[in-house]
Protein backbone atom coordinates (compact mmCIF):
# COMPACT_ATOMS: atom_id res chain seq x y z
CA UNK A 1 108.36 11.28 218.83
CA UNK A 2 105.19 9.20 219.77
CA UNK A 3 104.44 11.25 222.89
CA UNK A 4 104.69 14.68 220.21
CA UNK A 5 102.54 12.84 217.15
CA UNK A 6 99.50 12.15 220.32
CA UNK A 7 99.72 15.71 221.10
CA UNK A 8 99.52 16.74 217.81
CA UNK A 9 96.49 14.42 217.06
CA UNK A 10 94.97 15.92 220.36
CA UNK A 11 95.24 19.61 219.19
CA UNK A 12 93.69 18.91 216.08
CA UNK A 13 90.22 16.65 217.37
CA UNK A 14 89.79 19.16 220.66
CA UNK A 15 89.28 22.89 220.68
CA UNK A 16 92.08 23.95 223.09
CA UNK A 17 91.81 27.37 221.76
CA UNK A 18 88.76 29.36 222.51
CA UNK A 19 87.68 33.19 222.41
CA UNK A 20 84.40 34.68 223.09
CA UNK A 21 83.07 34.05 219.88
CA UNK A 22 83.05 30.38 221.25
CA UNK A 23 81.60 30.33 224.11
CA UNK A 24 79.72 34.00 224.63
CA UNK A 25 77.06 34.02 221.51
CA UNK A 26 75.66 37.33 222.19
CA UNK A 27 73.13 38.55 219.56
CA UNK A 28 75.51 40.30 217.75
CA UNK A 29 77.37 37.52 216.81
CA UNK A 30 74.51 35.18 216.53
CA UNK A 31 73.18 37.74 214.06
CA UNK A 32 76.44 38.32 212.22
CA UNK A 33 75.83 34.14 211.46
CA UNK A 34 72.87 34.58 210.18
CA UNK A 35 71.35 32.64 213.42
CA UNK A 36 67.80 33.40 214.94
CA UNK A 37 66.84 32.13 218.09
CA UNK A 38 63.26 30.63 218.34
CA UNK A 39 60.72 32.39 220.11
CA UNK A 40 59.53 30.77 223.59
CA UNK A 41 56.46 31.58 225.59
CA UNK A 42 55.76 34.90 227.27
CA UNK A 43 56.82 35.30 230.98
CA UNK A 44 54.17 36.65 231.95
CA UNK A 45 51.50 33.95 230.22
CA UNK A 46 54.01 31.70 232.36
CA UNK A 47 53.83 33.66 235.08
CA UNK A 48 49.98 33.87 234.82
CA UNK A 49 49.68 29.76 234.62
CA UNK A 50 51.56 29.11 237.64
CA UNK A 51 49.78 31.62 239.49
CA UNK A 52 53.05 33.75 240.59
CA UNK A 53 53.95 37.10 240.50
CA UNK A 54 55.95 38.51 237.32
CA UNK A 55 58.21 41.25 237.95
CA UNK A 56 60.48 42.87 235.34
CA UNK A 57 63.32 44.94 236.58
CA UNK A 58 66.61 46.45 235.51
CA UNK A 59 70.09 46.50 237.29
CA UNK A 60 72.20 49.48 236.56
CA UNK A 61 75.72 48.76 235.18
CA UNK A 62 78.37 50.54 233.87
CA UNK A 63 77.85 48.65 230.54
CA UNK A 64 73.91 49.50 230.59
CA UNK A 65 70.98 48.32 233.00
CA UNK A 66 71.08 43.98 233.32
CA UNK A 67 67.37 42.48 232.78
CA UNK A 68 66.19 40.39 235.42
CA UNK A 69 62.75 38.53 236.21
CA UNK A 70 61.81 37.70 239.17
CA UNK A 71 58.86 34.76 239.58
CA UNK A 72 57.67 34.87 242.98
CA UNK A 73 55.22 33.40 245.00
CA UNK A 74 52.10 34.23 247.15
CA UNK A 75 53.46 33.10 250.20
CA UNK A 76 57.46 33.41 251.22
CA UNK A 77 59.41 30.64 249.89
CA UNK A 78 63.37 29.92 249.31
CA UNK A 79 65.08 32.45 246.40
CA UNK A 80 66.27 30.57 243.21
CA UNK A 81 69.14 32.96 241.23
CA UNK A 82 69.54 31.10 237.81
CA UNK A 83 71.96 31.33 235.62
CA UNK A 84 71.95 29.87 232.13
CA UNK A 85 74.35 28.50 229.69
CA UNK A 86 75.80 30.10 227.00
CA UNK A 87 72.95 29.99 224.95
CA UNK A 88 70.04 30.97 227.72
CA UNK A 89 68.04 33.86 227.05
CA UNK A 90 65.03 35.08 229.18
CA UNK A 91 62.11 34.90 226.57
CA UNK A 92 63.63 31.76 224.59
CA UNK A 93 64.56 29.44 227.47
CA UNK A 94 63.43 31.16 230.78
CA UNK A 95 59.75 29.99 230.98
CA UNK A 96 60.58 26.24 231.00
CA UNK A 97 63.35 26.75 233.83
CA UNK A 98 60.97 28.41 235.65
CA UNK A 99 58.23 25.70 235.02
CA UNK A 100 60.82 23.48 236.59
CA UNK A 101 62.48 25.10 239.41
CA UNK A 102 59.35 26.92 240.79
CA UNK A 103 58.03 24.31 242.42
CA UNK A 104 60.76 24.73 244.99
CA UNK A 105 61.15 28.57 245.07
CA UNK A 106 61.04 32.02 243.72
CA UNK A 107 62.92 31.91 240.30
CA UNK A 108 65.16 34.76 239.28
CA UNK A 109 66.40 34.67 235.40
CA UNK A 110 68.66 37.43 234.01
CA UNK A 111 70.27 38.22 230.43
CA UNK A 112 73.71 37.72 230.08
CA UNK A 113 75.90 40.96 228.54
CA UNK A 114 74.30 41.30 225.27
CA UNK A 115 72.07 38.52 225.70
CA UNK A 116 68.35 39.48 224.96
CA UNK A 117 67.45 42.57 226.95
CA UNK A 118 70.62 42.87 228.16
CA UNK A 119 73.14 45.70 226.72
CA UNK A 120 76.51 45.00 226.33
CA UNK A 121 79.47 43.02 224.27
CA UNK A 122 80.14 40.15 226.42
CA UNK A 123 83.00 41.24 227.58
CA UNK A 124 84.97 39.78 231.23
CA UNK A 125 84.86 43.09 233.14
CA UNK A 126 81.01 42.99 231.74
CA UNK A 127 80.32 39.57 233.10
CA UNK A 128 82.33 40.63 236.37
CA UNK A 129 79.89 44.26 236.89
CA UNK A 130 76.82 41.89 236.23
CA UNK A 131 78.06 39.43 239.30
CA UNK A 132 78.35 42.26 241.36
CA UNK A 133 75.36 43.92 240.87
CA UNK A 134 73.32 40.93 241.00
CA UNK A 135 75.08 39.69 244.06
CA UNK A 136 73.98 43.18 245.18
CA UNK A 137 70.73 43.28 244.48
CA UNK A 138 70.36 39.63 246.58
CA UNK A 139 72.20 41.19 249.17
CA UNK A 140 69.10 44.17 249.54
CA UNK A 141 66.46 41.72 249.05
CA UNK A 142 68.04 39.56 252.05
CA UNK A 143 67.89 42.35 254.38
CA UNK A 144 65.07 43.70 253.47
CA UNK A 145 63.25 40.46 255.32
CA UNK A 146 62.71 38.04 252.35
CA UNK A 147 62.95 34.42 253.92
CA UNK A 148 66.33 33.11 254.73
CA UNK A 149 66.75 30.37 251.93
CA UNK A 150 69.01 31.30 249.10
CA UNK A 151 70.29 29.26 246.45
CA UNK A 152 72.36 30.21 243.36
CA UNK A 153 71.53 27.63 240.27
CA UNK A 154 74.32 27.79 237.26
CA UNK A 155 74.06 25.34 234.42
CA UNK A 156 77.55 25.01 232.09
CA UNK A 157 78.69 28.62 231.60
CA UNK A 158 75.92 29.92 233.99
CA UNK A 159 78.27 27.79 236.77
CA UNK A 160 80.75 30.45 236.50
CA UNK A 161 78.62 33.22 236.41
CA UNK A 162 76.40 32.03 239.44
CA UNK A 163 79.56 30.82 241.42
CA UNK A 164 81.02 34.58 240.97
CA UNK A 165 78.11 35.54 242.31
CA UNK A 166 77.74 33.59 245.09
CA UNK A 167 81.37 34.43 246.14
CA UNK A 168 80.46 37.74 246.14
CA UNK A 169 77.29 37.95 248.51
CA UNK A 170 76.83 38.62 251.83
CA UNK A 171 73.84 36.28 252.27
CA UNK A 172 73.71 33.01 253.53
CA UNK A 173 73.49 30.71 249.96
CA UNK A 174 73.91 27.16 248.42
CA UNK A 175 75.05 26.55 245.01
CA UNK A 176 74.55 24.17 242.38
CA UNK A 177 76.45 23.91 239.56
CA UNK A 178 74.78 21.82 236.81
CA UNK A 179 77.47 20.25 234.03
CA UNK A 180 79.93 23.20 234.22
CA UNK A 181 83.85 23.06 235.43
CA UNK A 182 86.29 25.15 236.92
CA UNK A 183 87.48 27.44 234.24
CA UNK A 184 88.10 27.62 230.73
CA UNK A 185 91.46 26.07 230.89
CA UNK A 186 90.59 23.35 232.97
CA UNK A 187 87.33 22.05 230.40
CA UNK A 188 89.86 22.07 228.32
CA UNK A 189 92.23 19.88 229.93
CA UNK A 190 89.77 17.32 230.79
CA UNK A 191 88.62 17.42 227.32
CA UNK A 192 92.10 16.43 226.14
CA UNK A 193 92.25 14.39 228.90
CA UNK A 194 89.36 12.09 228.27
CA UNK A 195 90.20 11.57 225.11
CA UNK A 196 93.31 10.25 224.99
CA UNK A 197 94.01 9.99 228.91
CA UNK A 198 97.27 11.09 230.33
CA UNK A 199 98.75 12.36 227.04
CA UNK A 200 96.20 14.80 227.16
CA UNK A 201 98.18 16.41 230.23
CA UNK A 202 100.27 17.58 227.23
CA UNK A 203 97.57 20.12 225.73
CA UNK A 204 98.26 24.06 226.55
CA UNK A 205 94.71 25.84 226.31
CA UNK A 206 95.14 29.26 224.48
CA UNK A 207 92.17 31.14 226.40
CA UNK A 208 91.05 34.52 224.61
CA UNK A 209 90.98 37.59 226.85
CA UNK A 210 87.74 38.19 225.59
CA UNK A 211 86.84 34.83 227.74
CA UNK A 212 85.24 35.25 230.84
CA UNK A 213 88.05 35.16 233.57
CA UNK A 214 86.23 33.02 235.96
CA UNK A 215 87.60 30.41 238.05
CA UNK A 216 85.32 29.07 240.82
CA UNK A 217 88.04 27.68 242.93
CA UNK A 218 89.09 31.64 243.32
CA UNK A 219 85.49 32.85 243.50
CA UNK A 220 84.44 31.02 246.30
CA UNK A 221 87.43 30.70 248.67
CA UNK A 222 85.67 30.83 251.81
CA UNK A 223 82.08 30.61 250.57
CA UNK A 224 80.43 28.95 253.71
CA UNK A 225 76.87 27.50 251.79
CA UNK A 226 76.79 24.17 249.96
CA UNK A 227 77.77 22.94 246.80
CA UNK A 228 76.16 20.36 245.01
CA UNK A 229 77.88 19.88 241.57
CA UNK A 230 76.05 17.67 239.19
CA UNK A 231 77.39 15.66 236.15
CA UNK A 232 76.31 13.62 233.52
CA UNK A 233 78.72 10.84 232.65
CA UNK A 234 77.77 10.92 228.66
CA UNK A 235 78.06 14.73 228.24
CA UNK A 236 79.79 15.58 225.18
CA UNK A 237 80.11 18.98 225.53
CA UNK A 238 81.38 19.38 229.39
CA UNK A 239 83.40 16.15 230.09
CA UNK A 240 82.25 14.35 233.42
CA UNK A 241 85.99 14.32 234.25
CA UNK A 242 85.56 18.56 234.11
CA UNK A 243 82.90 18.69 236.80
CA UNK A 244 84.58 15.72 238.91
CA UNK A 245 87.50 18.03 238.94
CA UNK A 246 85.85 21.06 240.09
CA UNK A 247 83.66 19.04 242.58
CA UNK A 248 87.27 17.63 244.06
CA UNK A 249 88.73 20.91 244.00
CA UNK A 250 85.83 22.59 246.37
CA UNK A 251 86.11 19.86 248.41
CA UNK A 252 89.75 20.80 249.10
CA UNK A 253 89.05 24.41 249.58
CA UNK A 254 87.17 22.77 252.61
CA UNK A 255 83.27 23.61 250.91
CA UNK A 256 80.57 21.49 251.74
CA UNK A 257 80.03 19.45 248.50
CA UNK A 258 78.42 16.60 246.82
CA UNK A 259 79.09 14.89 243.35
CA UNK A 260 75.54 13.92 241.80
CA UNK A 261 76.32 11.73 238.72
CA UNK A 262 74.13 10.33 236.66
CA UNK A 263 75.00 7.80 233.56
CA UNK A 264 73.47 9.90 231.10
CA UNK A 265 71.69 13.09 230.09
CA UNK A 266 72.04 15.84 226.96
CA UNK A 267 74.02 19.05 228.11
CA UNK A 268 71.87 21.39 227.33
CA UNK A 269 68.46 19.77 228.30
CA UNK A 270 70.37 18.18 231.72
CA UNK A 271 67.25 19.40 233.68
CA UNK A 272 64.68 17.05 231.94
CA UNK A 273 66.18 14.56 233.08
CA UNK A 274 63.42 13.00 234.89
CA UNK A 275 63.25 13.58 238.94
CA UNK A 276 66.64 15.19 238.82
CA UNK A 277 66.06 18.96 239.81
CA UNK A 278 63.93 17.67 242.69
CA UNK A 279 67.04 15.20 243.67
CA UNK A 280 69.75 18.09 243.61
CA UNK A 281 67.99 20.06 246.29
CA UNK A 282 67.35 17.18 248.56
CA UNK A 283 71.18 17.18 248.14
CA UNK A 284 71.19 20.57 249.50
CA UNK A 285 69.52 19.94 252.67
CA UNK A 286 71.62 17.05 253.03
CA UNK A 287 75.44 18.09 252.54
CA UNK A 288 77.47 17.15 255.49
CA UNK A 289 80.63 19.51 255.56
């Protein structure tokens, strides 16, 4: 009776169900709430102050053509594929993760299915024809000469999506995976699980099929690059426990990995946190298998 009143308590303080409308805000919905997304500066006034070249482009999908930018440099330098959480657009969000990742590369951003200038719904098989053609279009850039250096950048949701990628390519890449998990179901767990410890083995997510289907354990079995999965012990939105998981399960899959925990830093802005992006690629260059 105890053990069912703690699993009751845990169902009703953590969200163990979850559709898209949780965690894929496209416009639409955002709209349908009546929420606007502030403006952010201009990529190409960004581009312009840190003296690199702005290209816009569009990859053709099924669902419509996927809006990329790609920030790139005079001289050749190590490619950067970001992908953002669940709230990232390109012209809200994209010119201060540029600001902070160009120093050590060419920056790629893209829109998520219908996200910004992206088309779409949001839907799994849309998220899955975006990781393909993006993992494509790295694939052509690769053999078309650009430097050997690739590294695929996901923060929370954008772990999944970058992670699908990268399991995808043909090109030699390292991955980081900034406060983001396995899957839905297991964020879940851990949730559940760090609140009320082992009891919370006893919540059953309910996952939407409107979720993205993502697991990275699946994605990258046999990924050869690096994976440096990074945590923040106070995030209340992605429980450490959630990336220490995902970080563990890698490991087993027999990926070159490293935990980078730090004791605190907000989910969303996890990349101010002072000195850390330059820390997580020294991590890169220093993974032992």
């Amino acid at each position: 009776m105890i053990v069912g009143i703690a699993a009751l308590a845990v169902g009703g303080c953590y969200p163990y169900r979850l559709t898209g409308d949780d965690v894929v805000p496209t416009d639409a919905r955002l709209a349908a709430t009546g929420y606007r997304l502030p403006p952010g500066q201009t990529l190409a006034d960004t581009g312009e102050r840190l003296g690199l070249t702005v290209t816009e482009e569009r990859l053709p999908a099924a669902f419509g053509d996927i809006a990329l930018t790609r920030f790139e440099h005079a001289q050749p330098r190590p490619l950067i594929v970001f992908c953002g959480g669940n709230m990232f657009r390109r012209e809200v969000s994209g010119a201060r993760t540029v600001e902070l990742l160009a120093p050590h590369g060419d920056v790629w951003i893209l829109d998520y299915p219908g996200y910004g200038d992206t088309p779409g719904a949001g839907r799994p098989d849309e998220f899955a024809q975006l990781a393909e053609a993006v993992a494509d279009r790295v694939d052509r850039a690769v053999a078309g000469g650009r430097p050997a250096g690739v590294v695929f950048w996901g923060h929370s949701l954008g772990g999944l999506v970058c992670g699908d990628i990268a399991g995808r390519t043909e090109a030699q890449s390292d991955l980081v995976l900034m406060a983001t998990f396995q899957s839905f179901d297991q964020v879940v767990r851990a949730g559940a699980t760090a609140l009320v410890g082992p009891l919370g083995g006893l919540v059953r997510p309910v996952i939407g099929d409107d979720v993205p289907a993502v697991d990275l354990a699946e994605a990258l079995a046999g990924y050869e690059g690096a994976a440096s999965v990074v945590a923040s012990r106070d995030d209340d939105v992605v429980p450490f426990l959630a990336s220490a998981r995902l970080e563990a399960a890698l490991r087993r899959q027999g990926l070159s990995t490293r935990l980078v925990a730090i004791p605190s830093g907000d989910h969303s802005r996890i990349h101010e946190v002072p000195g850390l992006v330059t820390r997580v690629v020294e991590t890169l260059e220093g993974v032992q298998p």
